[in-house]
C-alpha atoms as a PDB file:
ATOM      1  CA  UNK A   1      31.563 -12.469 -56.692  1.00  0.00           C
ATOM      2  CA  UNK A   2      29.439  -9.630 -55.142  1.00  0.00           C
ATOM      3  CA  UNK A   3      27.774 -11.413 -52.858  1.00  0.00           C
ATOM      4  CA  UNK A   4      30.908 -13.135 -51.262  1.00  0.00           C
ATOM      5  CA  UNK A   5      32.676  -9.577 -51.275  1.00  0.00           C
ATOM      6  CA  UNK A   6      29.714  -8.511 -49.023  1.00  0.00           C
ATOM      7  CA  UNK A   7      30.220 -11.311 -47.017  1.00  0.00           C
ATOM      8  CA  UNK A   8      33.358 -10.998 -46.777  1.00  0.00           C
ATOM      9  CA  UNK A   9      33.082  -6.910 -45.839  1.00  0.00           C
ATOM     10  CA  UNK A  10      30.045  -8.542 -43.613  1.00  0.00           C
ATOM     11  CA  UNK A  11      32.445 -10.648 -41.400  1.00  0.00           C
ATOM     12  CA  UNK A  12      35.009  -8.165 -41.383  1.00  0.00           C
ATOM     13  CA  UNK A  13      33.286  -5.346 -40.306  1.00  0.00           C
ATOM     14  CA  UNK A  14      31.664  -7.593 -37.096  1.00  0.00           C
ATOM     15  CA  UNK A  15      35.265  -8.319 -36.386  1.00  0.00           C
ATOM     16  CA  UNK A  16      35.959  -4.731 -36.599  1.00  0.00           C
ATOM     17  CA  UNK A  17      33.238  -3.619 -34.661  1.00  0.00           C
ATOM     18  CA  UNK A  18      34.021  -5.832 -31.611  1.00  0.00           C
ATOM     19  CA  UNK A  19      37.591  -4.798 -31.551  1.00  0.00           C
ATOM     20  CA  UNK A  20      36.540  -1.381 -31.695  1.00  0.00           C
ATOM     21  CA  UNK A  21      34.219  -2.342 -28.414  1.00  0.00           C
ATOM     22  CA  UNK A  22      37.187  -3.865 -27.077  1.00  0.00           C
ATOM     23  CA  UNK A  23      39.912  -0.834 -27.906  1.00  0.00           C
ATOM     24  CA  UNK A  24      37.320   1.456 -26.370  1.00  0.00           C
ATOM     25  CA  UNK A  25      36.522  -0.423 -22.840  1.00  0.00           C
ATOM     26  CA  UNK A  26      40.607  -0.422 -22.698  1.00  0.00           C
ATOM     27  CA  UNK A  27      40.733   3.325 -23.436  1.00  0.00           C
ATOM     28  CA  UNK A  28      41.871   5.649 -20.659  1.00  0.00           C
ATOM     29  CA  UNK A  29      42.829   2.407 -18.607  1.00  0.00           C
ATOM     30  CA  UNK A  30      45.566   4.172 -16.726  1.00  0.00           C
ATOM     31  CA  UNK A  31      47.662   2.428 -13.766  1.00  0.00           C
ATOM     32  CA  UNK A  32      48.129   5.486 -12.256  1.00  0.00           C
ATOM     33  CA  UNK A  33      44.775   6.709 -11.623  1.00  0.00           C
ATOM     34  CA  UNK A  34      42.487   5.030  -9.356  1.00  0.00           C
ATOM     35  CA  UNK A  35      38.786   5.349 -10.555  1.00  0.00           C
ATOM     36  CA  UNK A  36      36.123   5.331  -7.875  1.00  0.00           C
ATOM     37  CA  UNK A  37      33.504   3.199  -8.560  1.00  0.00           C
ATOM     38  CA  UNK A  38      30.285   5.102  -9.517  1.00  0.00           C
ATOM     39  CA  UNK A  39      27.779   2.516  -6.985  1.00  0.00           C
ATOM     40  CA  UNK A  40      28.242   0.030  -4.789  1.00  0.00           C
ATOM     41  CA  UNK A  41      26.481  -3.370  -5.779  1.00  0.00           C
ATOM     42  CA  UNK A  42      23.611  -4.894  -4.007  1.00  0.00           C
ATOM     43  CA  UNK A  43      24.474  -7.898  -2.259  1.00  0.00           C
ATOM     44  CA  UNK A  44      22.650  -9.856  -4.589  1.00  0.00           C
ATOM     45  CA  UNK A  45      23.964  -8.026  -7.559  1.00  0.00           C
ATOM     46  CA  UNK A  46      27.536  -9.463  -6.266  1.00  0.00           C
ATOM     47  CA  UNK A  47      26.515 -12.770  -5.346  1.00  0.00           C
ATOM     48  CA  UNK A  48      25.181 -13.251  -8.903  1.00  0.00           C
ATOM     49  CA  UNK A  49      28.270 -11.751 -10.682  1.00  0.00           C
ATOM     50  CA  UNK A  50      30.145 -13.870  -8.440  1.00  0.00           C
ATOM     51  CA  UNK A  51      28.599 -17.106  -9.695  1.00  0.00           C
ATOM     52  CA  UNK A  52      28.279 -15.611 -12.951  1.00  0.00           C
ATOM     53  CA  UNK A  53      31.968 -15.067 -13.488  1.00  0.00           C
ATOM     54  CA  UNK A  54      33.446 -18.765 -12.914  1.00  0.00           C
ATOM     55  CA  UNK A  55      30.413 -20.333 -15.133  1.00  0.00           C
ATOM     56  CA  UNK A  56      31.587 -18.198 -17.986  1.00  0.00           C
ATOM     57  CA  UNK A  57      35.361 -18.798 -17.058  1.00  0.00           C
ATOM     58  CA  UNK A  58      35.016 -22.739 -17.080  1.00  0.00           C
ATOM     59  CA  UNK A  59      32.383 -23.315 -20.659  1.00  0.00           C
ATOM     60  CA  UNK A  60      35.064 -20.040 -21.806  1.00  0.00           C
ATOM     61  CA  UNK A  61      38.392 -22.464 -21.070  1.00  0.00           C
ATOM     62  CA  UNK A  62      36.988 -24.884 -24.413  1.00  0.00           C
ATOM     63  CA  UNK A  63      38.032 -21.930 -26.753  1.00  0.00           C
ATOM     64  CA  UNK A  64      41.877 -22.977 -26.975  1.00  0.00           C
ATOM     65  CA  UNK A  65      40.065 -26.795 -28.130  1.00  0.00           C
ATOM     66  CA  UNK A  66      38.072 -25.004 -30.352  1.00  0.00           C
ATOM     67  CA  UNK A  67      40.823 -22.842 -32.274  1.00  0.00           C
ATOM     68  CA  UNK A  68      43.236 -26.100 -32.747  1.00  0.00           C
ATOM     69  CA  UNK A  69      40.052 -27.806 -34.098  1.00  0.00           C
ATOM     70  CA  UNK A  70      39.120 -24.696 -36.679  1.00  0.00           C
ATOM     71  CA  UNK A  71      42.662 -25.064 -37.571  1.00  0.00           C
ATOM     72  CA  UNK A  72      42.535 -28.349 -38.117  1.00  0.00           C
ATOM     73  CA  UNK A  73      39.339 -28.377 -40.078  1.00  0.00           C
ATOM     74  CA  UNK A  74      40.124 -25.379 -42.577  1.00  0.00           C
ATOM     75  CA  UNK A  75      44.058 -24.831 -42.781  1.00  0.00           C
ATOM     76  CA  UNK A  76      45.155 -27.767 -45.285  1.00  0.00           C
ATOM     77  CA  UNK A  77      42.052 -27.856 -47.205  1.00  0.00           C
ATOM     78  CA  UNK A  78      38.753 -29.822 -46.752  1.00  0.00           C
ATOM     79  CA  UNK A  79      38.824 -31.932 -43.989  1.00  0.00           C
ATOM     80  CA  UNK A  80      35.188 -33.465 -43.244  1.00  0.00           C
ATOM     81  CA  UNK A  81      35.912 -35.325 -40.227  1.00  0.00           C
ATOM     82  CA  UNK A  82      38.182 -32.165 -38.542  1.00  0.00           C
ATOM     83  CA  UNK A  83      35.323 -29.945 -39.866  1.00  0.00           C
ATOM     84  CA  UNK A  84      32.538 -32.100 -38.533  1.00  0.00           C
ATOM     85  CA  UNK A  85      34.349 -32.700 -34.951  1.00  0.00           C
ATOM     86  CA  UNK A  86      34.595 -28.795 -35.100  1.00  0.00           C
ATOM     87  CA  UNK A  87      31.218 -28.413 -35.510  1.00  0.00           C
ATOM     88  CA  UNK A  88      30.252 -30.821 -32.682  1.00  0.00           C
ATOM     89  CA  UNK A  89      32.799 -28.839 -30.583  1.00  0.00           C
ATOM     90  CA  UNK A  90      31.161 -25.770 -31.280  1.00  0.00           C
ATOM     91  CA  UNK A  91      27.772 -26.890 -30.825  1.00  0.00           C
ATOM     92  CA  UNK A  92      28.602 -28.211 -27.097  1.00  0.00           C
ATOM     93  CA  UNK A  93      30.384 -25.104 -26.480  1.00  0.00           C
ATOM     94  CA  UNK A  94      27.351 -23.095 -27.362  1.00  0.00           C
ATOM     95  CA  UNK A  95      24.907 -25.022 -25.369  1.00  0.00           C
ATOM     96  CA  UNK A  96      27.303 -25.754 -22.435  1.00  0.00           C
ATOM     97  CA  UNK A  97      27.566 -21.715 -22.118  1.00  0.00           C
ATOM     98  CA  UNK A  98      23.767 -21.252 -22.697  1.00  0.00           C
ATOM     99  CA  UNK A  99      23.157 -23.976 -19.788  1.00  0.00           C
ATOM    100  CA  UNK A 100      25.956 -22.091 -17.243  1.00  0.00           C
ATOM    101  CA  UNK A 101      24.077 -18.787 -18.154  1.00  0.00           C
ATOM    102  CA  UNK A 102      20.584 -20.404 -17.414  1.00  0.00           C
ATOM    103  CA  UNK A 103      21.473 -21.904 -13.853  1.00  0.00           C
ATOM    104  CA  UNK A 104      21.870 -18.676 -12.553  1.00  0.00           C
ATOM    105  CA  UNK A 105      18.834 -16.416 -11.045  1.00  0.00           C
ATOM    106  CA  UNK A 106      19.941 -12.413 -11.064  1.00  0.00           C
ATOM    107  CA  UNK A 107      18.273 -10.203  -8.932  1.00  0.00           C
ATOM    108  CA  UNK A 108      15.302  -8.269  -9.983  1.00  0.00           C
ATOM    109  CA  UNK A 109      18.033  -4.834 -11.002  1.00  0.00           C
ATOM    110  CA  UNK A 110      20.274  -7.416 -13.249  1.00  0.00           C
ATOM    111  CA  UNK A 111      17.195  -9.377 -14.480  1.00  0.00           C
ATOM    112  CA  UNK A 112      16.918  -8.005 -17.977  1.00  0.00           C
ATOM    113  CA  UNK A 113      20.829  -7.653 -18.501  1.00  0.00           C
ATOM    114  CA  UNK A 114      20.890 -11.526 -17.613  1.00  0.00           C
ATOM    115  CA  UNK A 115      18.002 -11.996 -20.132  1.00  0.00           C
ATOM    116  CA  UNK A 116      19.584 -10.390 -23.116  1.00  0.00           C
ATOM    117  CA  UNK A 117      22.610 -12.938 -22.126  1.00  0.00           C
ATOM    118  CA  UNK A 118      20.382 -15.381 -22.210  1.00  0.00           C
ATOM    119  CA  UNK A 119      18.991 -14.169 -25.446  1.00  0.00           C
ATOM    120  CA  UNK A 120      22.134 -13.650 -26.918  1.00  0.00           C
ATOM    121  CA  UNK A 121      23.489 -16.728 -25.676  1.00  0.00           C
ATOM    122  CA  UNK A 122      20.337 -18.818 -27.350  1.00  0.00           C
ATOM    123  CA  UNK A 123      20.599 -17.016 -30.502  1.00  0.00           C
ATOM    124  CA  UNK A 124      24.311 -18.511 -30.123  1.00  0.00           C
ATOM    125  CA  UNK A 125      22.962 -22.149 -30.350  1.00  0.00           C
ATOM    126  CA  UNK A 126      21.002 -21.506 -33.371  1.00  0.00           C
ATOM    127  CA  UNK A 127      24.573 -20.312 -34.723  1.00  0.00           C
ATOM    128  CA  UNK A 128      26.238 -23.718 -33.810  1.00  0.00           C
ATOM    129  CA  UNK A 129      23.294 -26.065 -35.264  1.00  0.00           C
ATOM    130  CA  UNK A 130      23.507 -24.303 -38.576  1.00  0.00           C
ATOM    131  CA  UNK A 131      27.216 -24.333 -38.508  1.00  0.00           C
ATOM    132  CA  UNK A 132      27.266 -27.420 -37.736  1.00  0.00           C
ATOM    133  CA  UNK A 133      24.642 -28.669 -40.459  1.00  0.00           C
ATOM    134  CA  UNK A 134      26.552 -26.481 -43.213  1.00  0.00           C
ATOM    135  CA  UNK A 135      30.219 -28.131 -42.002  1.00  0.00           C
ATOM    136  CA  UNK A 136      28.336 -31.536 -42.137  1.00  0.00           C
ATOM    137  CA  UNK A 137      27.314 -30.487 -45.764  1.00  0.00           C
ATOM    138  CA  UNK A 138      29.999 -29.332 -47.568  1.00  0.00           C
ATOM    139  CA  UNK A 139      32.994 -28.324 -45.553  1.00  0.00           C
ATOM    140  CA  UNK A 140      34.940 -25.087 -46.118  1.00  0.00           C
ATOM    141  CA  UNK A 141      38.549 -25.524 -48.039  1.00  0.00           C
ATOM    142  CA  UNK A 142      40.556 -22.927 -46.183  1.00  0.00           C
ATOM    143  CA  UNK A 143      39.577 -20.881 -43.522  1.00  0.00           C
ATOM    144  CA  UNK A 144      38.521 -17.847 -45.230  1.00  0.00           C
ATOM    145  CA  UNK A 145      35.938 -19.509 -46.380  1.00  0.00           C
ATOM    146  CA  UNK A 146      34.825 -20.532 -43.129  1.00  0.00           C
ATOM    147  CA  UNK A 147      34.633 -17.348 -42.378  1.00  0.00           C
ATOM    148  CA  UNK A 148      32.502 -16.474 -44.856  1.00  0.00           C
ATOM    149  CA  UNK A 149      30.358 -20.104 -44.306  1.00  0.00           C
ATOM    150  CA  UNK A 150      29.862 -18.118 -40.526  1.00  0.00           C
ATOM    151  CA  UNK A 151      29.363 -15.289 -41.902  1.00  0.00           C
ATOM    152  CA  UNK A 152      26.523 -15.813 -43.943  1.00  0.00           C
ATOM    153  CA  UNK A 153      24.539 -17.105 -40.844  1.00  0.00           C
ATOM    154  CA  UNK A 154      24.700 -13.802 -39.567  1.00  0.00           C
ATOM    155  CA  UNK A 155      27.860 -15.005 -36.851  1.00  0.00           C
ATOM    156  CA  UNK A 156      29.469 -11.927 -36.704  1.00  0.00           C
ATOM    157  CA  UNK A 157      25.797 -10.111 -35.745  1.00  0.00           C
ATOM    158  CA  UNK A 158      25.019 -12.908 -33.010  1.00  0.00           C
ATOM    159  CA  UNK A 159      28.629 -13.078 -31.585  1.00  0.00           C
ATOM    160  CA  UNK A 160      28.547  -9.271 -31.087  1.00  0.00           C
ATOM    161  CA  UNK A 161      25.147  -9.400 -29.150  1.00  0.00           C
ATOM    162  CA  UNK A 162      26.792 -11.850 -27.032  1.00  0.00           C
ATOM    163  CA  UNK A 163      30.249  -9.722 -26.316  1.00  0.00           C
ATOM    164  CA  UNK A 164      27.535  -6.705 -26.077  1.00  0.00           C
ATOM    165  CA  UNK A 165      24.912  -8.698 -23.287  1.00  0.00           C
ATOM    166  CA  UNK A 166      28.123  -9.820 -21.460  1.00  0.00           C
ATOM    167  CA  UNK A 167      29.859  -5.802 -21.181  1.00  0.00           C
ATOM    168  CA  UNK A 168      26.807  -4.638 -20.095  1.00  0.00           C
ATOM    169  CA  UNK A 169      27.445  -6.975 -17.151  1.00  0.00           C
ATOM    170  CA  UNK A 170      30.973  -6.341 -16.652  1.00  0.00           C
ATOM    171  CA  UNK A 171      30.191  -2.998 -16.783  1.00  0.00           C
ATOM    172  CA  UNK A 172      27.829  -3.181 -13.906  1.00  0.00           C
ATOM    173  CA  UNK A 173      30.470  -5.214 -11.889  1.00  0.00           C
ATOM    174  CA  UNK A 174      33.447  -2.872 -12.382  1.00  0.00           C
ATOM    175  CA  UNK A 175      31.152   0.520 -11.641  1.00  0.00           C
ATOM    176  CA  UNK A 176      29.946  -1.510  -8.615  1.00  0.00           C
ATOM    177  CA  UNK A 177      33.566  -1.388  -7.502  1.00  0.00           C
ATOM    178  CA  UNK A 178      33.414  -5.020  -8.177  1.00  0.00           C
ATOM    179  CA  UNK A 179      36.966  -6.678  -9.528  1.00  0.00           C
ATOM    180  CA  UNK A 180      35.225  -9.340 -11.294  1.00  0.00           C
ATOM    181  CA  UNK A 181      36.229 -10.718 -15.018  1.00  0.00           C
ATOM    182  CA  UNK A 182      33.302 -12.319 -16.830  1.00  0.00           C
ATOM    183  CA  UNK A 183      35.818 -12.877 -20.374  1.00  0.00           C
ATOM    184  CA  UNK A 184      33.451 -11.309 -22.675  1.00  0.00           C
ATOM    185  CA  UNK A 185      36.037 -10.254 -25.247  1.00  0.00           C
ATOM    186  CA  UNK A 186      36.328 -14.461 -25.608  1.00  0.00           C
END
């Protein structure tokens, strides 16, 4: 019972923490100020964010799919084919996203920001095979306990290296005076 209350605490707290993230970048958002950017962009900075933004936006748009299939999967009990299609879903999702990242070529200034994307983004796929593999295995009966099936491989960790790789680049868009929206809070 311990070890699924730290699980548990595990999951939540990654959830926490990237709301947090999210409450802060919103913080001091204020319609009436206007906030100069603190740099301009390189040309190839923008150009890259530019591509960057759409590729996320389109592999991004299968997260409505994938919410009606968790819901599916984990909401009336076990369901081993909803759980495995989930699974499959997420998998594709995670590669598909991984592939859109890896197409792109950043300039030399956004080089290591795109690599800990990549990173992040690689360590995602690694997420969705073991997901997968567990779901395949012995699929959760309600939806906490798929949350506590992702948490135990360490989802909540990877997922918020992902949100984290992906602000650092919105970041450098919106101080480059850049009104770009690469969706990281997705």
């Amino acid at each position: 019972m311990t070890s699924l209350a730290k699980t548990s605490a595990t999951v939540w707290l990654g959830l926490l923490a990237i709301l947090v993230l999210a409450l802060a970048a919103c913080a001091g958002d204020d319609d009436d100020e206007t906030i100069e950017p603190t740099r301009t962009s390189s040309v190839e900075e923008v150009l890259y964010l530019e591509e960057l933004a759409p590729a996320l936006q389109a592999v991004n748009a299968q997260l409505a799919g994938l919410d009606e299939l968790r819901t599916q999967a984990f909401d009336d009990g076990p369901d081993r084919t909803a759980a495995n299609a989930y699974g499959v879903a997420y998998e594709t999702f995670a590669s598909e996203r991984l592939t859109a990242i890896q197409a792109l070529t950043p300039n030399e200034s956004l080089a290591d920001k795109h690599g800990a994307l990549v990173s992040a983004a690689s360590d995602g796929i690694v997420l969705a095979k073991d997901l997968r593999a567990k779901l395949s295995e012995s699929p959760p009966a309600s939806d906490a306990e798929f949350l506590e099936l992702f948490g135990s491989l360490d989802g909540a960790t990877i997922t918020s290296r992902y949100h984290d790789a992906c602000t650092t680049l919105q970041v450098n868009a919106t101080s480059g005076g850049l009104d770009i929206d690469l969706q990281c809070l997705l």
